[in-house]
PDB file of N, CA and C in Angstrom:
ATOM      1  N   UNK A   1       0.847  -1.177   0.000  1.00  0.00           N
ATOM      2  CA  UNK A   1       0.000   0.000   0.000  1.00  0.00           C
ATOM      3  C   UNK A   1       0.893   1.241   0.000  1.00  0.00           C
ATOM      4  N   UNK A   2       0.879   2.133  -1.022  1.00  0.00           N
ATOM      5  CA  UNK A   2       1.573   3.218  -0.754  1.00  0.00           C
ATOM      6  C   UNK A   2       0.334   4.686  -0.110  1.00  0.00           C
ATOM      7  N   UNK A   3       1.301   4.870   0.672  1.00  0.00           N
ATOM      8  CA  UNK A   3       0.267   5.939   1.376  1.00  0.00           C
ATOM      9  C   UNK A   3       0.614   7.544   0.688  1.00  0.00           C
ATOM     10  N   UNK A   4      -0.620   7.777   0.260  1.00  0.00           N
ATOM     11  CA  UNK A   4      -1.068   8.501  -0.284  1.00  0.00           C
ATOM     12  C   UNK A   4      -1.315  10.298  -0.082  1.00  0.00           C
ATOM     13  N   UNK A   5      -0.841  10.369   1.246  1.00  0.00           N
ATOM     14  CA  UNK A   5      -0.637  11.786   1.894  1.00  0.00           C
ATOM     15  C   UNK A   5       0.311  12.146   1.736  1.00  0.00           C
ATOM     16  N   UNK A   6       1.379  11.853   1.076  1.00  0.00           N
ATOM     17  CA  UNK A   6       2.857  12.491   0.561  1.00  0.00           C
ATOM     18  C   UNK A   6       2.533  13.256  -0.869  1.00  0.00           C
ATOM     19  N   UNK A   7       1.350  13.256  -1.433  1.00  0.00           N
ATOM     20  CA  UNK A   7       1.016  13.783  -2.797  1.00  0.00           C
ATOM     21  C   UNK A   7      -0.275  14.366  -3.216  1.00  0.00           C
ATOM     22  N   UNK A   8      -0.389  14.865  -4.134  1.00  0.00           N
ATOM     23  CA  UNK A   8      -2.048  15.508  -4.306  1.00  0.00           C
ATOM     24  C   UNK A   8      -1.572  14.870  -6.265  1.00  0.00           C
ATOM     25  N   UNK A   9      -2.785  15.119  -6.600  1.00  0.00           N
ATOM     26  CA  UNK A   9      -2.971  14.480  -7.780  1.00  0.00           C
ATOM     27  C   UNK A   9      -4.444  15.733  -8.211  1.00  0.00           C
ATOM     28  N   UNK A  10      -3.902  16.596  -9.135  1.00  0.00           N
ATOM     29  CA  UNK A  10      -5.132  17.166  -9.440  1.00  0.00           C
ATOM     30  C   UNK A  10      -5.476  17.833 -11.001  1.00  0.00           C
ATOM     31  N   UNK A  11      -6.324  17.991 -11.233  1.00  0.00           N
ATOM     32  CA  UNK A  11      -6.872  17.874 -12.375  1.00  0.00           C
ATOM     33  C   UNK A  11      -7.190  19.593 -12.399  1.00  0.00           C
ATOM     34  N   UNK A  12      -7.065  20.114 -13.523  1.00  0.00           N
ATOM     35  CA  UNK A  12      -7.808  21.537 -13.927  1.00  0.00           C
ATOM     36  C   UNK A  12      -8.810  21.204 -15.226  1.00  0.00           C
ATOM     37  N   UNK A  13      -9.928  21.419 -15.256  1.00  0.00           N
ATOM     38  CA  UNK A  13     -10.454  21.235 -16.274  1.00  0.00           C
ATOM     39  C   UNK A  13     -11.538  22.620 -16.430  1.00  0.00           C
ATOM     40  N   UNK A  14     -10.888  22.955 -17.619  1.00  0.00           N
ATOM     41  CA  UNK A  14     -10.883  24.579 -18.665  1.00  0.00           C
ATOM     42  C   UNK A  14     -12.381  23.656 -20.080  1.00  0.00           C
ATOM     43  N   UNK A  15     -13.622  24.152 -19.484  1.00  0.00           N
ATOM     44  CA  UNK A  15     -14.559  24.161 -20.684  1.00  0.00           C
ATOM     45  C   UNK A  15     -15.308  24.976 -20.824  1.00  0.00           C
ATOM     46  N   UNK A  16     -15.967  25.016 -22.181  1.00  0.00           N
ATOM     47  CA  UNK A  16     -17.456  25.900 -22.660  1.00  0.00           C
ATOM     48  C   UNK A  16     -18.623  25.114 -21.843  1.00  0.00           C
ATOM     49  N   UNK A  17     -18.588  24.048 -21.160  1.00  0.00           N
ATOM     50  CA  UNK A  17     -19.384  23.574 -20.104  1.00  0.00           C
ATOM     51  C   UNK A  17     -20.585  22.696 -21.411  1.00  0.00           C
ATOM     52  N   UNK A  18     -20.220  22.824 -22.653  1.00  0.00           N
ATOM     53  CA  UNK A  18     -21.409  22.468 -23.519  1.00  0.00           C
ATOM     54  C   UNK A  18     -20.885  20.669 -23.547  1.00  0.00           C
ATOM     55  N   UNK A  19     -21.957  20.155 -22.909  1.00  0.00           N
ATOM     56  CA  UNK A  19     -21.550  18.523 -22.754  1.00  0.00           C
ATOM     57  C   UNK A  19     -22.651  18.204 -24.258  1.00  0.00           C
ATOM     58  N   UNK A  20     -22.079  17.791 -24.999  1.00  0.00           N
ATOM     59  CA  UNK A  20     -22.916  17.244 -26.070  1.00  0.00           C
ATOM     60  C   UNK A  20     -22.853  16.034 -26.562  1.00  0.00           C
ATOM     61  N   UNK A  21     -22.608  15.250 -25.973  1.00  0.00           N
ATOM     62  CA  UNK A  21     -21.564  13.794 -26.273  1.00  0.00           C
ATOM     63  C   UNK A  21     -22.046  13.100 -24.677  1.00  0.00           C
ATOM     64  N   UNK A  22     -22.105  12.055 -24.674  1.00  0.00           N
ATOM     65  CA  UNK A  22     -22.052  11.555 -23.556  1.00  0.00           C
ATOM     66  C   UNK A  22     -23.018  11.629 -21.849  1.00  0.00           C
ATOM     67  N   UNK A  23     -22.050  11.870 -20.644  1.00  0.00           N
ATOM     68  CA  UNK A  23     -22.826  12.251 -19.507  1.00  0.00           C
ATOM     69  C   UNK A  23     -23.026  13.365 -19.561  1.00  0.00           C
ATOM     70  N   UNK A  24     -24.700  14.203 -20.142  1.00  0.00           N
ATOM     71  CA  UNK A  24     -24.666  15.514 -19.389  1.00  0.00           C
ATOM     72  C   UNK A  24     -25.119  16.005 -18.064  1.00  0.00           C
ATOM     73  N   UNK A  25     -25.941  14.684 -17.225  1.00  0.00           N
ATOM     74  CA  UNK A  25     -25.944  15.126 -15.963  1.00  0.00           C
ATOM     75  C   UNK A  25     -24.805  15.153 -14.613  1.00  0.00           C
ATOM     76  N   UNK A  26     -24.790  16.110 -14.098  1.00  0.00           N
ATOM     77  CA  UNK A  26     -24.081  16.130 -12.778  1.00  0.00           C
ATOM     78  C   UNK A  26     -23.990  14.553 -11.924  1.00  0.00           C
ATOM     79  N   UNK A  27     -25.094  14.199 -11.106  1.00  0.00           N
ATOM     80  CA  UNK A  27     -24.633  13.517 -10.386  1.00  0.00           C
ATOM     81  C   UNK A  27     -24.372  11.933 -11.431  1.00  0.00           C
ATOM     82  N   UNK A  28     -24.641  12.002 -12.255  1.00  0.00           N
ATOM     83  CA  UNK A  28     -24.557  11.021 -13.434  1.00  0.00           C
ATOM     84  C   UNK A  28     -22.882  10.835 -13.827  1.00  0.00           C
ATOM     85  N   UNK A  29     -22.052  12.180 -14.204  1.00  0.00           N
ATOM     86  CA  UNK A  29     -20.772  12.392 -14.633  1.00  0.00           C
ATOM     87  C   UNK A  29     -20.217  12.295 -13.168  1.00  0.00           C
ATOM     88  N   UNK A  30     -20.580  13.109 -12.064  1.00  0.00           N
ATOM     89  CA  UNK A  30     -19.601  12.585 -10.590  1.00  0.00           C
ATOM     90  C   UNK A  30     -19.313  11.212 -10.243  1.00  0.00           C
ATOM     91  N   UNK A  31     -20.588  10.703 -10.601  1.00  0.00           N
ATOM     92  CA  UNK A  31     -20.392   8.794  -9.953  1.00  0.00           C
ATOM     93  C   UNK A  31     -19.709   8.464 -11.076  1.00  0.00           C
ATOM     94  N   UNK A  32     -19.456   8.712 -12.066  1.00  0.00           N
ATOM     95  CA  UNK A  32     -18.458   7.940 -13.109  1.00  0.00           C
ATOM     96  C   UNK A  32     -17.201   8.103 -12.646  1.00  0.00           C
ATOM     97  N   UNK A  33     -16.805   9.432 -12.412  1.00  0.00           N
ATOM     98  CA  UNK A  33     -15.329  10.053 -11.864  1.00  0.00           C
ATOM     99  C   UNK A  33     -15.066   9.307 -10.481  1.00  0.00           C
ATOM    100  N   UNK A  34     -15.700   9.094  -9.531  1.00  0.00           N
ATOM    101  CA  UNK A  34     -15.947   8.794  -8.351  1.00  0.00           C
ATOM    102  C   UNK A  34     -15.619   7.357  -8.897  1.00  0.00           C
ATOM    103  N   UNK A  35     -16.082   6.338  -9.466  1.00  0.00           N
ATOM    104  CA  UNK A  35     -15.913   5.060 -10.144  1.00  0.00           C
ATOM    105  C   UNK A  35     -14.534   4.654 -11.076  1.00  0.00           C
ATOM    106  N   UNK A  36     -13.910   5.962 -11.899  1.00  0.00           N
ATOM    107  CA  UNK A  36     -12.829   5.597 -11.844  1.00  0.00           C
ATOM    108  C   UNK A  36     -11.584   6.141 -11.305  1.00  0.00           C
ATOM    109  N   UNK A  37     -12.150   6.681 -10.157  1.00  0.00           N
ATOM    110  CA  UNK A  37     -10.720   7.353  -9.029  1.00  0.00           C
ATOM    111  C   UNK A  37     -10.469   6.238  -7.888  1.00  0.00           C
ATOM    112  N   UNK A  38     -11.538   5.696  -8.211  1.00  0.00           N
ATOM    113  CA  UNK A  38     -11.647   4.673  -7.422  1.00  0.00           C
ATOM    114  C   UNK A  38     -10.711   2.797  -7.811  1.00  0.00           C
ATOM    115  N   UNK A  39     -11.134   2.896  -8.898  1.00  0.00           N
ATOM    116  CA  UNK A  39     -10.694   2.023  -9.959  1.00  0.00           C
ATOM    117  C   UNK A  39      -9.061   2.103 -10.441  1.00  0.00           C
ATOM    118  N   UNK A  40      -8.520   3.803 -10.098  1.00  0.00           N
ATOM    119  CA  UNK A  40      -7.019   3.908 -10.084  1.00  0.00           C
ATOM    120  C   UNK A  40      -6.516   3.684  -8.742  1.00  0.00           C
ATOM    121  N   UNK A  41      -7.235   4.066  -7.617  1.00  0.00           N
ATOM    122  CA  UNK A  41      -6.934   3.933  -6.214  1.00  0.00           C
ATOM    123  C   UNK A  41      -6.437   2.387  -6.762  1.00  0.00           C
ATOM    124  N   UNK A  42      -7.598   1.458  -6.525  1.00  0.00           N
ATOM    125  CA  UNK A  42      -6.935  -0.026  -6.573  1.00  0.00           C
ATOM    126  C   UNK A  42      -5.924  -0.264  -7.640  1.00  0.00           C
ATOM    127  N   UNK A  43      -6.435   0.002  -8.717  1.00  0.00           N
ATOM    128  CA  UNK A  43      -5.175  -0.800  -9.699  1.00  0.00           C
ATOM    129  C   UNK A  43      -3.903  -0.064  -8.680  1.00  0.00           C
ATOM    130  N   UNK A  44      -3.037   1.366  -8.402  1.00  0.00           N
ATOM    131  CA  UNK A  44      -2.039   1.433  -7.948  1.00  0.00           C
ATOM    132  C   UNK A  44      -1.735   1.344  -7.029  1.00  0.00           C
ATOM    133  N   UNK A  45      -2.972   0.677  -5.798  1.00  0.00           N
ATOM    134  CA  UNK A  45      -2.470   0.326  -4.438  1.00  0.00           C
ATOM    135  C   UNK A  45      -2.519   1.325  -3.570  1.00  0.00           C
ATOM    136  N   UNK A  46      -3.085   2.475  -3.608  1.00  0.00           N
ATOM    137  CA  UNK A  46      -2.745   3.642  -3.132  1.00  0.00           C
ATOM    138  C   UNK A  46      -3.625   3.177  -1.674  1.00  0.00           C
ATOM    139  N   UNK A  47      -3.717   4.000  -0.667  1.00  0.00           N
ATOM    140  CA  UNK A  47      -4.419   3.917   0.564  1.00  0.00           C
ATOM    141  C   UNK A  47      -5.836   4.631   0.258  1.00  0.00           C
ATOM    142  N   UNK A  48      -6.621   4.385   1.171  1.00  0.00           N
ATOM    143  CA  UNK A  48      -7.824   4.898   0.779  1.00  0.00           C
ATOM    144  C   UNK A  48      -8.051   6.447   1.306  1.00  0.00           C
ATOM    145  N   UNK A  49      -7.094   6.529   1.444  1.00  0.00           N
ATOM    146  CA  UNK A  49      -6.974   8.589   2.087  1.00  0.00           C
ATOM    147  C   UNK A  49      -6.776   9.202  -0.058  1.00  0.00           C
ATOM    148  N   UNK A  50      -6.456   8.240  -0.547  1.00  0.00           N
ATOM    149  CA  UNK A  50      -6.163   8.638  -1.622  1.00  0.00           C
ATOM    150  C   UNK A  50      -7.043   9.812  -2.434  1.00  0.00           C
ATOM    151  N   UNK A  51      -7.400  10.860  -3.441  1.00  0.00           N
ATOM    152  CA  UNK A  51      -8.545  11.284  -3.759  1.00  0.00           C
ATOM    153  C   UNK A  51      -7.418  12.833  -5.090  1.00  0.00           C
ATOM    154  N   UNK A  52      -8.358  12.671  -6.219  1.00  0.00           N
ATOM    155  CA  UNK A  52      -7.971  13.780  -7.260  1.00  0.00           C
ATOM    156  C   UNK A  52      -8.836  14.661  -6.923  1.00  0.00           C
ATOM    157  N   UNK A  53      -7.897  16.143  -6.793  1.00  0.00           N
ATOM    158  CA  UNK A  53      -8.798  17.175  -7.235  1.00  0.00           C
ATOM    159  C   UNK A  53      -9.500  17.642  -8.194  1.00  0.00           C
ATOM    160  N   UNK A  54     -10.475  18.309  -8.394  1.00  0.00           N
ATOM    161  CA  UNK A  54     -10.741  18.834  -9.700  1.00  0.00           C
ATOM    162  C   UNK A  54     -11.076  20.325  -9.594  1.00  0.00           C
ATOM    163  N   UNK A  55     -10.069  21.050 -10.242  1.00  0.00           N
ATOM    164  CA  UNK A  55     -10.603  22.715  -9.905  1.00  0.00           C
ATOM    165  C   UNK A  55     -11.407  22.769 -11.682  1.00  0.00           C
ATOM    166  N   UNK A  56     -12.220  23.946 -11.762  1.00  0.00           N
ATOM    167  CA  UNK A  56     -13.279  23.481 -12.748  1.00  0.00           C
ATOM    168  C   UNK A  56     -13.055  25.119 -13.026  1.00  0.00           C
ATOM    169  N   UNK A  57     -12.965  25.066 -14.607  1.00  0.00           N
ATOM    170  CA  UNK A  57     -12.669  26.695 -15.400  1.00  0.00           C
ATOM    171  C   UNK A  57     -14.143  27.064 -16.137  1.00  0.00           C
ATOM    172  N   UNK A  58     -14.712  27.852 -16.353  1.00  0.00           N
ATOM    173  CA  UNK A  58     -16.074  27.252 -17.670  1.00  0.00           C
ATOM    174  C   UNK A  58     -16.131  28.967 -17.965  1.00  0.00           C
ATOM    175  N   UNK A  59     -16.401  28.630 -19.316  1.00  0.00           N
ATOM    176  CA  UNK A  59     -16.931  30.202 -20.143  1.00  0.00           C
ATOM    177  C   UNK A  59     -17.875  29.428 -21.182  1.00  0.00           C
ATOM    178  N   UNK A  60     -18.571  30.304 -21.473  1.00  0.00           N
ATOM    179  CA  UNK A  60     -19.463  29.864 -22.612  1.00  0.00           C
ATOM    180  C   UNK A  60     -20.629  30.616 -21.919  1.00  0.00           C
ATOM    181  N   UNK A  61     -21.333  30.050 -20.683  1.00  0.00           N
ATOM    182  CA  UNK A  61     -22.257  30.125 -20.183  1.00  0.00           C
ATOM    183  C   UNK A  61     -23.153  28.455 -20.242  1.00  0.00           C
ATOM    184  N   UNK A  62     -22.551  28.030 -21.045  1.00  0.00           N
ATOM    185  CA  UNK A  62     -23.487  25.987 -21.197  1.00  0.00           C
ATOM    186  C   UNK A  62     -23.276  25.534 -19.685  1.00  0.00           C
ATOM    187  N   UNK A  63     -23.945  25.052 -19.231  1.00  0.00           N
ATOM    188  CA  UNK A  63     -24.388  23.995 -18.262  1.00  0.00           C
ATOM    189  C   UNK A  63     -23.403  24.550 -16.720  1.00  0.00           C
ATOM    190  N   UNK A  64     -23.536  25.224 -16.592  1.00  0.00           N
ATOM    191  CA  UNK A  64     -22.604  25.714 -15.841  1.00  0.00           C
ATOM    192  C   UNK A  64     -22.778  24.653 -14.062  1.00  0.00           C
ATOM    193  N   UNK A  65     -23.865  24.423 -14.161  1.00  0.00           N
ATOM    194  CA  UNK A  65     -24.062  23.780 -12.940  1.00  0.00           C
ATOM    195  C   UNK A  65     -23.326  22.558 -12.904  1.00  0.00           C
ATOM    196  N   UNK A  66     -23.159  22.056 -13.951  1.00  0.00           N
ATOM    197  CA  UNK A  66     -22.768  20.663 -14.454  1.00  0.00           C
ATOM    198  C   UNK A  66     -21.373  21.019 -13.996  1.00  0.00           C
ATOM    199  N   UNK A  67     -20.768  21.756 -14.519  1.00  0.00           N
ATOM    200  CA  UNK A  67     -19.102  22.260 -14.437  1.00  0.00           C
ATOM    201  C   UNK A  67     -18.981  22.900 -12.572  1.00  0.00           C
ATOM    202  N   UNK A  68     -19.698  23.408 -12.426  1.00  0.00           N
ATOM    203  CA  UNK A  68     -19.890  23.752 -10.979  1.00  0.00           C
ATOM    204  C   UNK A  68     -19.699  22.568  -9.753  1.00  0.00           C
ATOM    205  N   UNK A  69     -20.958  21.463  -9.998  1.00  0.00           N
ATOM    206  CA  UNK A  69     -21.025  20.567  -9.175  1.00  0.00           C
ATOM    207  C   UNK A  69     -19.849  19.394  -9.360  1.00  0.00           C
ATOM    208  N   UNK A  70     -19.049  19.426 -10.768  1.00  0.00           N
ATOM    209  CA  UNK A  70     -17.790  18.190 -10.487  1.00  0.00           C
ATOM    210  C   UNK A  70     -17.039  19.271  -9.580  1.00  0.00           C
ATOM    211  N   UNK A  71     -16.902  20.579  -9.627  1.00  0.00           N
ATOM    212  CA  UNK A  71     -15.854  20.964  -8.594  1.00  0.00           C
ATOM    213  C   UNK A  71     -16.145  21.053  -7.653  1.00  0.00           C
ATOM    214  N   UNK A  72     -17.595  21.196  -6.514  1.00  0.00           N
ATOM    215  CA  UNK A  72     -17.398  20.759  -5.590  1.00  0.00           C
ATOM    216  C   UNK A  72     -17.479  19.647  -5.367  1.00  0.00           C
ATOM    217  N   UNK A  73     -17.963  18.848  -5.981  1.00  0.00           N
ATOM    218  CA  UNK A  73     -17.619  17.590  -5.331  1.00  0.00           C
ATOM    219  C   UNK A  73     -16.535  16.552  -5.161  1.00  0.00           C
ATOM    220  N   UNK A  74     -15.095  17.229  -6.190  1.00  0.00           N
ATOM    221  CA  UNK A  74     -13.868  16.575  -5.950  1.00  0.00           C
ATOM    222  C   UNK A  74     -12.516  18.214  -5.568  1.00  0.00           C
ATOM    223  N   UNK A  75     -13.348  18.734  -5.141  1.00  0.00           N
ATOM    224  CA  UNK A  75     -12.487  19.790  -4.431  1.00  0.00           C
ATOM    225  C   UNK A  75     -12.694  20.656  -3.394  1.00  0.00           C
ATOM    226  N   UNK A  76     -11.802  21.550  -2.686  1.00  0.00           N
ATOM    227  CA  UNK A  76     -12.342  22.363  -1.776  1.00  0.00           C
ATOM    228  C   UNK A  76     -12.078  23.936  -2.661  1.00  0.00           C
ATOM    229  N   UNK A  77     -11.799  24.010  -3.918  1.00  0.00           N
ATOM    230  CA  UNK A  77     -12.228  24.934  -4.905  1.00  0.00           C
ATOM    231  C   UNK A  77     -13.496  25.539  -5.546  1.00  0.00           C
ATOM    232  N   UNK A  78     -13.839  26.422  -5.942  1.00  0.00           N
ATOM    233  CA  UNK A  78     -14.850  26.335  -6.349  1.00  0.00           C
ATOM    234  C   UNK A  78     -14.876  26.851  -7.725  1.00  0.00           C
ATOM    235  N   UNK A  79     -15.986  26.795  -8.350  1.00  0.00           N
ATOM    236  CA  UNK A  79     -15.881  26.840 -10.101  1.00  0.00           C
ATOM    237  C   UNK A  79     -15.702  28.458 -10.135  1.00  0.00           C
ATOM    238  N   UNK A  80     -15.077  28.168 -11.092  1.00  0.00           N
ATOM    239  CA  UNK A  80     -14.814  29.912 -11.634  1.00  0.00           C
ATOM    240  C   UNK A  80     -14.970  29.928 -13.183  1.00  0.00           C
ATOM    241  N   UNK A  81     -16.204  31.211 -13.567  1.00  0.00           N
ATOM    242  CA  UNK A  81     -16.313  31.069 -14.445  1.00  0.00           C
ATOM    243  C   UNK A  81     -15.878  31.967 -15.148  1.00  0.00           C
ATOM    244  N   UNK A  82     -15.057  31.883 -16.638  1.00  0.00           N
ATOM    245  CA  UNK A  82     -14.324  32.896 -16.769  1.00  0.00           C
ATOM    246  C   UNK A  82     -15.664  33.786 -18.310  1.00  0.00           C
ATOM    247  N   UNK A  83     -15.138  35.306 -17.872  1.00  0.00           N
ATOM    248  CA  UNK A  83     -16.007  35.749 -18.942  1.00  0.00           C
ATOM    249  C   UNK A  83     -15.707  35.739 -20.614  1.00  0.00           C
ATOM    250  N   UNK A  84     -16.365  35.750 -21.286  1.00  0.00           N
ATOM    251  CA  UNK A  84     -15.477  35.470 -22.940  1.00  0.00           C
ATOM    252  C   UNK A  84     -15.851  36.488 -23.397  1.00  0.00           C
ATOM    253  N   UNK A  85     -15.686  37.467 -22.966  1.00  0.00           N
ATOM    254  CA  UNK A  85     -15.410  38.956 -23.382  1.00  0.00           C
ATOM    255  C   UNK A  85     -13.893  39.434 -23.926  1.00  0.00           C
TER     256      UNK A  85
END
């Protein structure tokens, strides 16, 4: 088991928030992420303190809640939305 508090592992994810493909609901796209952070926890052995951040960028104005709720729910960040002005 490698223990997992010696590191952070985090993700920035920069979108127009327009999900057109795939999961466009929130708690629909979290349990997937949640399913495979989970799924890397085991394959690399990590301890279960283990966990990725996700800080969350969005312009467009699309789905913003969608882009909102993965960041709180894999960070203590919160979404920032940038203006496209």
């Amino acid at each position: 088991m490698i223990d997992s508090r010696t590191f952070d592992d985090n993700v920035i994810l920069f979108t127009d928030g327009m999900a057109n493909e795939g999961l466009a609901e929130s708690t629909e796209l979290v349990a997937e992420i949640e399913r495979r952070v989970d799924a890397l926890r085991d394959d690399c052995h990590f301890a279960a303190d283990y966990a990725v951040k996700f800080s969350t960028l969005g312009t467009g104005g699309f789905l913003p809640e969608l882009v909102y709720d993965v960041g709180q729910a894999f960070s203590s960040d919160p979404f920032y939305f940038l203006d496209d002005r």
